[in-house]
PDB file of N, CA and C in Angstrom:
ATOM      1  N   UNK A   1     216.442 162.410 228.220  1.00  0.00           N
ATOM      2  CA  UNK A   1     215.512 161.890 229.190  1.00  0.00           C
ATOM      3  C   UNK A   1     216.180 160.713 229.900  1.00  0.00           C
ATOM      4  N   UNK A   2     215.971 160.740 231.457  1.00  0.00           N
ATOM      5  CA  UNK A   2     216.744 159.497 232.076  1.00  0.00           C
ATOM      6  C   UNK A   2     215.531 158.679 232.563  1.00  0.00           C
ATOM      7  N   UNK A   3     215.421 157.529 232.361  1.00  0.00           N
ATOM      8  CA  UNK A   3     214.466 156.714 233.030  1.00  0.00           C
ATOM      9  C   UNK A   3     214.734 155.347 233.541  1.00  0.00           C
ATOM     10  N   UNK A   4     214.628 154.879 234.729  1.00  0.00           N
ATOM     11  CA  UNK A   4     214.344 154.259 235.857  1.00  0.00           C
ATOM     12  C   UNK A   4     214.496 152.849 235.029  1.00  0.00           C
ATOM     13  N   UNK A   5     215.708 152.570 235.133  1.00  0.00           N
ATOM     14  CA  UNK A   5     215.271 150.228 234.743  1.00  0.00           C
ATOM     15  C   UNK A   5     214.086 149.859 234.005  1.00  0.00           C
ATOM     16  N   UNK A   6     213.109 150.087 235.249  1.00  0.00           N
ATOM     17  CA  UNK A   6     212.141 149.078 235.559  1.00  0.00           C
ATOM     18  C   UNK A   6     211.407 150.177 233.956  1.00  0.00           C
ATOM     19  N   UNK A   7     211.435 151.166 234.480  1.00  0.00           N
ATOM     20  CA  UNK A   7     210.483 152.069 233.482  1.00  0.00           C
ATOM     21  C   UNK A   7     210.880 151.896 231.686  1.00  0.00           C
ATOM     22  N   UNK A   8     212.564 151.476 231.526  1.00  0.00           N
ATOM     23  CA  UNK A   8     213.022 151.845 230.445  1.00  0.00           C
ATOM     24  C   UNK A   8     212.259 150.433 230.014  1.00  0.00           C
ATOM     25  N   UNK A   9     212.425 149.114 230.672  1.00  0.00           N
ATOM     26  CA  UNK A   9     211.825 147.914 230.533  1.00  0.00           C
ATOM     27  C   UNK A   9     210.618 147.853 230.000  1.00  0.00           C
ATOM     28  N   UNK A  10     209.576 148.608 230.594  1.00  0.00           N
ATOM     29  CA  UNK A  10     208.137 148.294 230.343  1.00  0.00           C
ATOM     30  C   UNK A  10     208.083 148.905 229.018  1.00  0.00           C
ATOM     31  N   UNK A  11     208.576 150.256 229.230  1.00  0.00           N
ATOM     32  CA  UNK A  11     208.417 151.311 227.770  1.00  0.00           C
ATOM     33  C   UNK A  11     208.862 150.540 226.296  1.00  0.00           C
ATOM     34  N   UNK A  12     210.172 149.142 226.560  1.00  0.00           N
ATOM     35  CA  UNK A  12     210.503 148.773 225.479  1.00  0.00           C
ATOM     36  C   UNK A  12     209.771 147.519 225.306  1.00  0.00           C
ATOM     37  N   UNK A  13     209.119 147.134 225.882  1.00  0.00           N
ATOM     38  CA  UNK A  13     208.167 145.406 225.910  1.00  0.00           C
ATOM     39  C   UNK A  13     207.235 145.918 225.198  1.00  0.00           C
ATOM     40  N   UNK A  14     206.519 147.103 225.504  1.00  0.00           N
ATOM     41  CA  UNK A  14     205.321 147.630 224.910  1.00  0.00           C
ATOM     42  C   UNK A  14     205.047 147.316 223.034  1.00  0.00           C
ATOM     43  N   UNK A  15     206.581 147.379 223.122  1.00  0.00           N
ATOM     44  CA  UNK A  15     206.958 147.049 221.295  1.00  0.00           C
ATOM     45  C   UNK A  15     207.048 145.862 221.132  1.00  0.00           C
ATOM     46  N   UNK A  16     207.452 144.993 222.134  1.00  0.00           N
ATOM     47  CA  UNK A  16     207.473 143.617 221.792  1.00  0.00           C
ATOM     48  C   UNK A  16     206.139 143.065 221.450  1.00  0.00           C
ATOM     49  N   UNK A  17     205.796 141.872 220.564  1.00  0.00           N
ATOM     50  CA  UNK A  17     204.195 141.536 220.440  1.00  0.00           C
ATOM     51  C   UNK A  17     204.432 140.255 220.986  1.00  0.00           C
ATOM     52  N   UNK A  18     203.443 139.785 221.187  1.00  0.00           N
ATOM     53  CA  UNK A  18     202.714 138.727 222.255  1.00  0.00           C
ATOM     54  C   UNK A  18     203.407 137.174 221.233  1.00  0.00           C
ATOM     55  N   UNK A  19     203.834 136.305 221.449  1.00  0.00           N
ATOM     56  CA  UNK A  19     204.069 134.847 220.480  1.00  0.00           C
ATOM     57  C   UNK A  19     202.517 134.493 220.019  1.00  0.00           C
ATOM     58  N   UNK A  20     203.062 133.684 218.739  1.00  0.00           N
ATOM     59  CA  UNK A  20     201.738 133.554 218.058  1.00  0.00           C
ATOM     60  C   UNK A  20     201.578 135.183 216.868  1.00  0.00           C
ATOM     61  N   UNK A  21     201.321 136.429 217.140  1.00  0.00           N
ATOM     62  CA  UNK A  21     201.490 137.562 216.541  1.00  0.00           C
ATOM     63  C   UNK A  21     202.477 137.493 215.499  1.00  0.00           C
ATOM     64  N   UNK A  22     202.033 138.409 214.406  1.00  0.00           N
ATOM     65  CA  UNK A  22     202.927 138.571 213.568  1.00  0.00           C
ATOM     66  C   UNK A  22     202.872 140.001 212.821  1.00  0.00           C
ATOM     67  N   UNK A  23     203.638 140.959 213.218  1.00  0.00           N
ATOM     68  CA  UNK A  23     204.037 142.303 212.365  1.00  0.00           C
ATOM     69  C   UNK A  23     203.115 142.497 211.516  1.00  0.00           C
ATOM     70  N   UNK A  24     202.394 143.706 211.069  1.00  0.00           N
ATOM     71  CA  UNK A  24     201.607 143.319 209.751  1.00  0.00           C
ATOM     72  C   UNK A  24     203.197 144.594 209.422  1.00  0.00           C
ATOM     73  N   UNK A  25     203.042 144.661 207.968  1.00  0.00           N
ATOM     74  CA  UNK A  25     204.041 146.003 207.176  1.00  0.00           C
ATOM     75  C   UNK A  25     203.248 146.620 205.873  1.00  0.00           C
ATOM     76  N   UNK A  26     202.096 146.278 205.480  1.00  0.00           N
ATOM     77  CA  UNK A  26     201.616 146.138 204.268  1.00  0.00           C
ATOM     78  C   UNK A  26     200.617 147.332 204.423  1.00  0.00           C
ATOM     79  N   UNK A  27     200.929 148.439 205.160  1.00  0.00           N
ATOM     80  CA  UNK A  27     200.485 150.183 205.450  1.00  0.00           C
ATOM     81  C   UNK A  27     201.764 151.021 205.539  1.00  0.00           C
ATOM     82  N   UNK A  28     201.319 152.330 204.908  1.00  0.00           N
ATOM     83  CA  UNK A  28     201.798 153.556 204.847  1.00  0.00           C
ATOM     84  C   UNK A  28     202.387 153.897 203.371  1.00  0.00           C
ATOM     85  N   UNK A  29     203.452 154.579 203.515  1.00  0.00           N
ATOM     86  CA  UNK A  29     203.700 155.166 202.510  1.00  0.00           C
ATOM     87  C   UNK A  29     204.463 154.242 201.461  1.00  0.00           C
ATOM     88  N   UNK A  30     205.118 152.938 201.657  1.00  0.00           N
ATOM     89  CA  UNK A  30     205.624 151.976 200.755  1.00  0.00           C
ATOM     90  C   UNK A  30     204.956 150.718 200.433  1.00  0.00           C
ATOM     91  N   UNK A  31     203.647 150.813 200.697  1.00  0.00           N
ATOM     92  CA  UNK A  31     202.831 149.862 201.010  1.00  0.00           C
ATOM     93  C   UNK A  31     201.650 150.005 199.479  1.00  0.00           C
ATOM     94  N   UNK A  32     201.875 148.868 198.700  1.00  0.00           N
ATOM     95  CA  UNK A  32     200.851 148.496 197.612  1.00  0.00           C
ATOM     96  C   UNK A  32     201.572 149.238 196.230  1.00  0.00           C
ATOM     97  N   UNK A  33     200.537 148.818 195.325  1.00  0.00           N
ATOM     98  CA  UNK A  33     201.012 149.063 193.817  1.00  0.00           C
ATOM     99  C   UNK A  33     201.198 150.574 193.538  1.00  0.00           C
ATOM    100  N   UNK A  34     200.978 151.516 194.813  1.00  0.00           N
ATOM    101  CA  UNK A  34     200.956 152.837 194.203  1.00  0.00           C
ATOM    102  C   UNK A  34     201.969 153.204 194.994  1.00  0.00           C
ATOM    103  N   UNK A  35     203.254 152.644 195.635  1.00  0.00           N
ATOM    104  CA  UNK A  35     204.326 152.959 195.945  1.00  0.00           C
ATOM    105  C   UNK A  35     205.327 154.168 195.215  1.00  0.00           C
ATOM    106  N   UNK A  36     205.098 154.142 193.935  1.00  0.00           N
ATOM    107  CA  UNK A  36     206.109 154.607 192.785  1.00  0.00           C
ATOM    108  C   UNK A  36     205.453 156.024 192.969  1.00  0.00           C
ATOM    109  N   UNK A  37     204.002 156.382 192.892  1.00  0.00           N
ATOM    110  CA  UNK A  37     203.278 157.542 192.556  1.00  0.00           C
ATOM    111  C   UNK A  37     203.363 158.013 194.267  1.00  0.00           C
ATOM    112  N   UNK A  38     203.426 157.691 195.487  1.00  0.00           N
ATOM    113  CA  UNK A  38     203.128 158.489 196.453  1.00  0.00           C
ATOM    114  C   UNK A  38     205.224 158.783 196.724  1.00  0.00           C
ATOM    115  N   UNK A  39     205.965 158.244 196.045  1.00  0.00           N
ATOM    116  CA  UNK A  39     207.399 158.255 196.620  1.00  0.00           C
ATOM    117  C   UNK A  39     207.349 159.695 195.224  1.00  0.00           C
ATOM    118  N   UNK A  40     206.810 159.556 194.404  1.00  0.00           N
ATOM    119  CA  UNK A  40     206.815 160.632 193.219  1.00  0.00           C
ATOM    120  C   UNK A  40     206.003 161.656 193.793  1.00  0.00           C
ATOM    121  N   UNK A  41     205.154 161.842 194.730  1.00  0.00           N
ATOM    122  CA  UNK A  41     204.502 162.465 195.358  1.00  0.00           C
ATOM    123  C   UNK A  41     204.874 163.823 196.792  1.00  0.00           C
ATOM    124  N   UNK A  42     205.564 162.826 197.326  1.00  0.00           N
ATOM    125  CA  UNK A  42     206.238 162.814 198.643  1.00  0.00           C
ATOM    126  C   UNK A  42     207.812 163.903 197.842  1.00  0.00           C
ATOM    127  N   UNK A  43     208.581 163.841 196.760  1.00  0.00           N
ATOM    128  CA  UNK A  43     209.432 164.048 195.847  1.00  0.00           C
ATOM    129  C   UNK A  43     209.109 165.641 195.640  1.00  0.00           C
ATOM    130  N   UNK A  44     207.689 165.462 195.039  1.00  0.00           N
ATOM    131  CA  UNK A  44     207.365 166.999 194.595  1.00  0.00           C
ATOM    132  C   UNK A  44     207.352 167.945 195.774  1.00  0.00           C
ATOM    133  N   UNK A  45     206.688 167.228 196.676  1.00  0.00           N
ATOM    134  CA  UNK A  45     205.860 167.762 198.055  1.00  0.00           C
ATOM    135  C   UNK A  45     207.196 168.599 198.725  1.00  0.00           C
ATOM    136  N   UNK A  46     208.402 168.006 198.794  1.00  0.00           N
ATOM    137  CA  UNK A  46     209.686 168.193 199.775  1.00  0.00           C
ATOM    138  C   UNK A  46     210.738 168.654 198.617  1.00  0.00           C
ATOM    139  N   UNK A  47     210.136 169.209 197.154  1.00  0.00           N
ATOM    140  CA  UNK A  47     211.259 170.332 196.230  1.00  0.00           C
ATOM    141  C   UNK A  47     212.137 169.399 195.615  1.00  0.00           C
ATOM    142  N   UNK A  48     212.289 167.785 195.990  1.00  0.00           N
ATOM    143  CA  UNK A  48     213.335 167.302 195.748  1.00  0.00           C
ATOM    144  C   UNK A  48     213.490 167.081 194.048  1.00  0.00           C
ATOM    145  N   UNK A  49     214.693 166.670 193.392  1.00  0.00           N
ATOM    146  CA  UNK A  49     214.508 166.151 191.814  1.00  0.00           C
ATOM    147  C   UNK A  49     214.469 164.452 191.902  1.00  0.00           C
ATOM    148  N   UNK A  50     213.551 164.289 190.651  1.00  0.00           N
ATOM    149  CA  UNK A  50     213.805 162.619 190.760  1.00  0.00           C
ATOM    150  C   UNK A  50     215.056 162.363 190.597  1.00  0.00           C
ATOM    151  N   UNK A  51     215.222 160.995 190.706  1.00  0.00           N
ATOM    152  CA  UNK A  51     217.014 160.186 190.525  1.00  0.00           C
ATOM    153  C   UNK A  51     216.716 159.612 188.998  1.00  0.00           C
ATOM    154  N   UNK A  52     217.648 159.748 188.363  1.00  0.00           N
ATOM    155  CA  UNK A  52     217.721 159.587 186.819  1.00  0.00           C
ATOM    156  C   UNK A  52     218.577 158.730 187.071  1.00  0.00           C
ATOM    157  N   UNK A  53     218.127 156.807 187.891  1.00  0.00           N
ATOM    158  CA  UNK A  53     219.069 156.410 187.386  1.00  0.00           C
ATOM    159  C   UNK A  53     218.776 155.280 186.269  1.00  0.00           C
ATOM    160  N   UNK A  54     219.575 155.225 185.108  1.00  0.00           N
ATOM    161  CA  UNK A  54     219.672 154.553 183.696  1.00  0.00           C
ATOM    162  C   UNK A  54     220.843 153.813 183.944  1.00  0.00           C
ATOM    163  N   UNK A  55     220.464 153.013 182.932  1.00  0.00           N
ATOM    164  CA  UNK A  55     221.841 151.588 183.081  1.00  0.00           C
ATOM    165  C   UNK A  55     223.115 152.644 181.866  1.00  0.00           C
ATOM    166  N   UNK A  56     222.736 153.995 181.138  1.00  0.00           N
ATOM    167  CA  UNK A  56     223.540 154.214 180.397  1.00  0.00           C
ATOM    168  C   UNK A  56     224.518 154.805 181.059  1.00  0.00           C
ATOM    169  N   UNK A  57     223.862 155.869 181.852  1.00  0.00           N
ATOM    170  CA  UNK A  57     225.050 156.319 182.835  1.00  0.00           C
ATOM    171  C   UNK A  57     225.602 155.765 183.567  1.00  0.00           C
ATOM    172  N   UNK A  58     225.715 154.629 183.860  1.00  0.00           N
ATOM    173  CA  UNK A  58     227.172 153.742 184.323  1.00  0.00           C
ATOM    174  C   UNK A  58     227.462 152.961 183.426  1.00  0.00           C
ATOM    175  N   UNK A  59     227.707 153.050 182.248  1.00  0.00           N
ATOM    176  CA  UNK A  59     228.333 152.498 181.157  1.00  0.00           C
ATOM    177  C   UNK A  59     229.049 153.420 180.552  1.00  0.00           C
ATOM    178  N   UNK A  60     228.563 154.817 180.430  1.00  0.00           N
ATOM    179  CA  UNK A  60     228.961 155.983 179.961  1.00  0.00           C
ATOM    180  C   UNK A  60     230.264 156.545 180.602  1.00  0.00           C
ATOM    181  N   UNK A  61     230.713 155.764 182.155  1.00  0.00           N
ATOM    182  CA  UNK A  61     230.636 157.014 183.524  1.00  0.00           C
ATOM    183  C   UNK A  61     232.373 156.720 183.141  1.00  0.00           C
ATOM    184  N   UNK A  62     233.006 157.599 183.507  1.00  0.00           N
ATOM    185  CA  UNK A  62     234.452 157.800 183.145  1.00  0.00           C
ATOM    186  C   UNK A  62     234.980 156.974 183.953  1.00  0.00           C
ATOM    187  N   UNK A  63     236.396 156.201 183.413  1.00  0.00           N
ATOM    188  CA  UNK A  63     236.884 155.171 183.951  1.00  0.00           C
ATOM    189  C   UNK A  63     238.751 155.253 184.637  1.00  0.00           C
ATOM    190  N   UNK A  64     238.525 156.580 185.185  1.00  0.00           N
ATOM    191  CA  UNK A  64     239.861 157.050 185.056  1.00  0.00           C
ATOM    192  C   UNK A  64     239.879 156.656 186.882  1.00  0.00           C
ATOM    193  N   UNK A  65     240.715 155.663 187.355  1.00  0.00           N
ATOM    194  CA  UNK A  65     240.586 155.545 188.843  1.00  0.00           C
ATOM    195  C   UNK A  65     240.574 156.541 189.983  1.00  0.00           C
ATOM    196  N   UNK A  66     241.332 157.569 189.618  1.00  0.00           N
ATOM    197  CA  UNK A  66     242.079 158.551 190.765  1.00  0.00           C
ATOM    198  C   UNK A  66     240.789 159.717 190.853  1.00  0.00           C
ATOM    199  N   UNK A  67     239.515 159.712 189.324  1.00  0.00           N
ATOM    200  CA  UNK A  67     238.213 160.310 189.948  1.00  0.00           C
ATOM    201  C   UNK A  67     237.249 160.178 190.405  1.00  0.00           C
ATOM    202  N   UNK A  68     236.923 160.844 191.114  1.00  0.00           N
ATOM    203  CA  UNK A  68     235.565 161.195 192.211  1.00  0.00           C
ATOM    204  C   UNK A  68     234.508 161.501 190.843  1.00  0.00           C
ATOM    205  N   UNK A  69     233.613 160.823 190.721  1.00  0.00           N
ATOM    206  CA  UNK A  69     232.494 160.953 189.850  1.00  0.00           C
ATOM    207  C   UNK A  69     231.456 161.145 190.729  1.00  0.00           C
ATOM    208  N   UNK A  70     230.178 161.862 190.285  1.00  0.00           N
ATOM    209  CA  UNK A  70     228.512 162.045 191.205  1.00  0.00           C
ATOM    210  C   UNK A  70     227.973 160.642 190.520  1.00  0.00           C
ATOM    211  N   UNK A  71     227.230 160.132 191.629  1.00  0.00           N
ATOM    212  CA  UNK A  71     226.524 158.869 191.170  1.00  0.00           C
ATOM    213  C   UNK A  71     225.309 159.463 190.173  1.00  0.00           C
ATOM    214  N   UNK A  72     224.685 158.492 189.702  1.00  0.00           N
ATOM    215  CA  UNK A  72     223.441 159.114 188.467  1.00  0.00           C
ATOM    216  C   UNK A  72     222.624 158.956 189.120  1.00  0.00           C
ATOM    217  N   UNK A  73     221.877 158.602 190.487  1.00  0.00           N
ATOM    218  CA  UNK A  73     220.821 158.273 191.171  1.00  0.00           C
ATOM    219  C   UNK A  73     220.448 159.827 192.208  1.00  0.00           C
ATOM    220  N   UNK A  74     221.898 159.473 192.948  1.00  0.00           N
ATOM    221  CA  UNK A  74     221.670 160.622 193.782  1.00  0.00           C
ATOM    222  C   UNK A  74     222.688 161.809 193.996  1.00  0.00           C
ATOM    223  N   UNK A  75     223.694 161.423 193.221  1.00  0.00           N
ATOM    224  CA  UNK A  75     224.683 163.043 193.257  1.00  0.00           C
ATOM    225  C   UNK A  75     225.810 162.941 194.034  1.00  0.00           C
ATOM    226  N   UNK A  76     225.898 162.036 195.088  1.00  0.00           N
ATOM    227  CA  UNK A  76     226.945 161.613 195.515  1.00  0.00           C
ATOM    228  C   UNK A  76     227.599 161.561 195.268  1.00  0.00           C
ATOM    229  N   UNK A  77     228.707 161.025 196.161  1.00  0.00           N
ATOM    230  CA  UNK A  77     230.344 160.464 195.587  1.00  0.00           C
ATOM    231  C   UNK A  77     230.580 159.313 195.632  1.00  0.00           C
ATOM    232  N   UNK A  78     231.166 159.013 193.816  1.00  0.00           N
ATOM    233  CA  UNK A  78     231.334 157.309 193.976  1.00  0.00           C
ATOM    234  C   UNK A  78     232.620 157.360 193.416  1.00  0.00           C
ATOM    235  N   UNK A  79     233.435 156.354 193.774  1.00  0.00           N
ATOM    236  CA  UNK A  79     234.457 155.933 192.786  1.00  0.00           C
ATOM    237  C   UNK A  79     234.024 154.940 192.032  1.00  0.00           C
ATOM    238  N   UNK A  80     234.437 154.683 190.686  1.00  0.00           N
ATOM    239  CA  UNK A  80     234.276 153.911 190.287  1.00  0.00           C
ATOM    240  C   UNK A  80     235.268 152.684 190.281  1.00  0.00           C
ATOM    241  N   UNK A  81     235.312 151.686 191.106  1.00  0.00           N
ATOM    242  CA  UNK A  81     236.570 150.423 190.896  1.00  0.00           C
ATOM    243  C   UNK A  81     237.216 149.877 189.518  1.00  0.00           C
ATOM    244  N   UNK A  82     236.054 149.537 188.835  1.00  0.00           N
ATOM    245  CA  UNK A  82     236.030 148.950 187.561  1.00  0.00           C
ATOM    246  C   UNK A  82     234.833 148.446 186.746  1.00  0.00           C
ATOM    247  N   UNK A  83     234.983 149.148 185.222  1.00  0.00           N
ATOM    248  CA  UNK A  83     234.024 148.839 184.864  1.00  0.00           C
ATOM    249  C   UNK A  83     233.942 147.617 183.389  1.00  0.00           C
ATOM    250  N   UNK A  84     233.416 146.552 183.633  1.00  0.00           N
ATOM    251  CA  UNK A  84     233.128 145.625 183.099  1.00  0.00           C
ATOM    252  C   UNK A  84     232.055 145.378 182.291  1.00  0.00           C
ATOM    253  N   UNK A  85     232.304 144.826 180.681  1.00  0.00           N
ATOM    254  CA  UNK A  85     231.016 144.018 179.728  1.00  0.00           C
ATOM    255  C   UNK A  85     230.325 142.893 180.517  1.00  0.00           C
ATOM    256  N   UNK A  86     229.002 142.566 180.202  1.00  0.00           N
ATOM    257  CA  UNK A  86     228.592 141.889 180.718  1.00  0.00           C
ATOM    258  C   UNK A  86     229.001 140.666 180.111  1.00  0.00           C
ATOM    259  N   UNK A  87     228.938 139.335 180.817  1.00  0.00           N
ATOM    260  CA  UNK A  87     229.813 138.097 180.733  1.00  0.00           C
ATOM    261  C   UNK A  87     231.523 138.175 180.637  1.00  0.00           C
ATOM    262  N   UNK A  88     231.977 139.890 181.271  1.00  0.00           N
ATOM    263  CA  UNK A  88     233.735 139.520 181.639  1.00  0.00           C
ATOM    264  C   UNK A  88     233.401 139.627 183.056  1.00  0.00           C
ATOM    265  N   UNK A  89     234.912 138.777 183.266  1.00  0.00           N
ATOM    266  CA  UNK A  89     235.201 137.969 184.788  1.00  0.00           C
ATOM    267  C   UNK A  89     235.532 139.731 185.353  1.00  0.00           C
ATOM    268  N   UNK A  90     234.944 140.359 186.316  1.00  0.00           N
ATOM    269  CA  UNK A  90     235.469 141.484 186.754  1.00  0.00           C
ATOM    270  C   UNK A  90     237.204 140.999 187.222  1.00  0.00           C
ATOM    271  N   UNK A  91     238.075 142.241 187.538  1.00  0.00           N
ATOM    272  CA  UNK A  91     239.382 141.864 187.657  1.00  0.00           C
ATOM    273  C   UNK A  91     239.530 142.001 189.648  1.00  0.00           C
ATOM    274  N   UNK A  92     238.519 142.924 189.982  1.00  0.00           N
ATOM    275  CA  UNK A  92     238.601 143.202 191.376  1.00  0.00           C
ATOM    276  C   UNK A  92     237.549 142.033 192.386  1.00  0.00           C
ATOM    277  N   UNK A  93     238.677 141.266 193.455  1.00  0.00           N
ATOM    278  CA  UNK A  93     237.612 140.478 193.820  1.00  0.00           C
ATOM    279  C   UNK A  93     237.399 140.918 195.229  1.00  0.00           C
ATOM    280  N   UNK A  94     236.160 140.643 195.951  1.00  0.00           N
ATOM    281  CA  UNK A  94     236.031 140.897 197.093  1.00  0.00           C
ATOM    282  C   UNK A  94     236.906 140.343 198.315  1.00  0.00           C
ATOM    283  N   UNK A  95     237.201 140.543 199.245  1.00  0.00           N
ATOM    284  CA  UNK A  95     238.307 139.614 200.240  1.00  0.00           C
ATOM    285  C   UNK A  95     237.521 138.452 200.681  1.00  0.00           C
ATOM    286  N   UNK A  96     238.384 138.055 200.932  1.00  0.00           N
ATOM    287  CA  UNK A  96     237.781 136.215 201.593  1.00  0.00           C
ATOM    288  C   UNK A  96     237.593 136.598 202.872  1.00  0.00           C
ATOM    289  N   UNK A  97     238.555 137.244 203.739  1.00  0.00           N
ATOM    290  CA  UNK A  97     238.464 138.215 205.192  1.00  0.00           C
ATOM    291  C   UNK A  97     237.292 138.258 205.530  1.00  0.00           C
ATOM    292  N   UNK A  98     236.964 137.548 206.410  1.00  0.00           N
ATOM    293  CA  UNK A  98     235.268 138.040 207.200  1.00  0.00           C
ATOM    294  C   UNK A  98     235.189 139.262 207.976  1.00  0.00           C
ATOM    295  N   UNK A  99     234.090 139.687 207.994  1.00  0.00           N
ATOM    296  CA  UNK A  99     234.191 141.022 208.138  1.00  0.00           C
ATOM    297  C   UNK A  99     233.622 141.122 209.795  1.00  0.00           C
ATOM    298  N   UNK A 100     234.165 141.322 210.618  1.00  0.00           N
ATOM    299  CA  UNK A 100     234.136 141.198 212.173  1.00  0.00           C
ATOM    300  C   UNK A 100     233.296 142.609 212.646  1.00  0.00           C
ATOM    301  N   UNK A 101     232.156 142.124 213.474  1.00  0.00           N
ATOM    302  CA  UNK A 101     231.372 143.890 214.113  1.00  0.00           C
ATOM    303  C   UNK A 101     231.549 143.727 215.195  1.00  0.00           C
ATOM    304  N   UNK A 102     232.182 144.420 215.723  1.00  0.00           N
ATOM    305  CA  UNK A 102     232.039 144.600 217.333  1.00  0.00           C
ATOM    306  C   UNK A 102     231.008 145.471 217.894  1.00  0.00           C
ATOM    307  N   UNK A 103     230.472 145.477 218.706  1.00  0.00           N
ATOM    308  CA  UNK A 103     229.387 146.080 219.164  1.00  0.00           C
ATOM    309  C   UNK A 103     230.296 146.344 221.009  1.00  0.00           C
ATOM    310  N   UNK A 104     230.221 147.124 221.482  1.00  0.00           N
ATOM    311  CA  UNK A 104     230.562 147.304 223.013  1.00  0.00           C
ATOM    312  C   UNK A 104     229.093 147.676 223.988  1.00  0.00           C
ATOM    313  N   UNK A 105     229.142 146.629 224.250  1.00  0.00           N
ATOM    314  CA  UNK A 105     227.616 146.647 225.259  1.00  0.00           C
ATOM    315  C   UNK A 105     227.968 147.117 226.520  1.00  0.00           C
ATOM    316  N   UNK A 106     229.237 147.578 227.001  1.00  0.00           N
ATOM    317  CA  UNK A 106     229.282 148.190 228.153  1.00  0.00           C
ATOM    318  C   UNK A 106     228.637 149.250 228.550  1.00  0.00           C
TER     319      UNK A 106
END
């Protein structure tokens, strides 16, 4: 769809809210104490399996670098970097390097 400046303008203000206003978020489907039962809901509804994830299976998870392991949540692909007891200094540190986004607004 191509639309006109002026038109793309109004169509996106419409979302903007007035100062003073404030967002409500506290409706729909992640909204209140029954979050867990409608995402368990929504799960059955669309065939999917729950995510089994346990703190054992990444303690368990093989520590050999060069494999591709499935995550325990969702099946994916993770490597694992390194895996550490709790209270050791991990050996891998993050870079000091800031991490630069360019965006091209042209």
């Amino acid at each position: 769809m191509t639309l006109a400046t002026g038109e793309f303008i109004r169509r996106f203000l419409i979302h903007v809210l007035p100062q003073g206003f404030h967002r409500i978020r506290h409706y729909g489907l992640f909204a209140g104490s029954a979050k867990a039962e409608q995402i368990a809901t929504v799960r059955k509804l669309l065939g999917m399996r729950s995510p089994d994830c346990s703190t054992d299976a990444v303690s368990t998870a093989d520590t050999d670098d060069d494999a591709d392991t499935p995550c325990p949540c969702c099946g994916g692909h993770m490597r694992i970097i390194e895996v550490f007891n709790r209270g050791q200094v991990p050996k891998h540190q993050p870079s000091l390097r800031p991490i630069v986004i360019r965006i091209d607004t042209s």
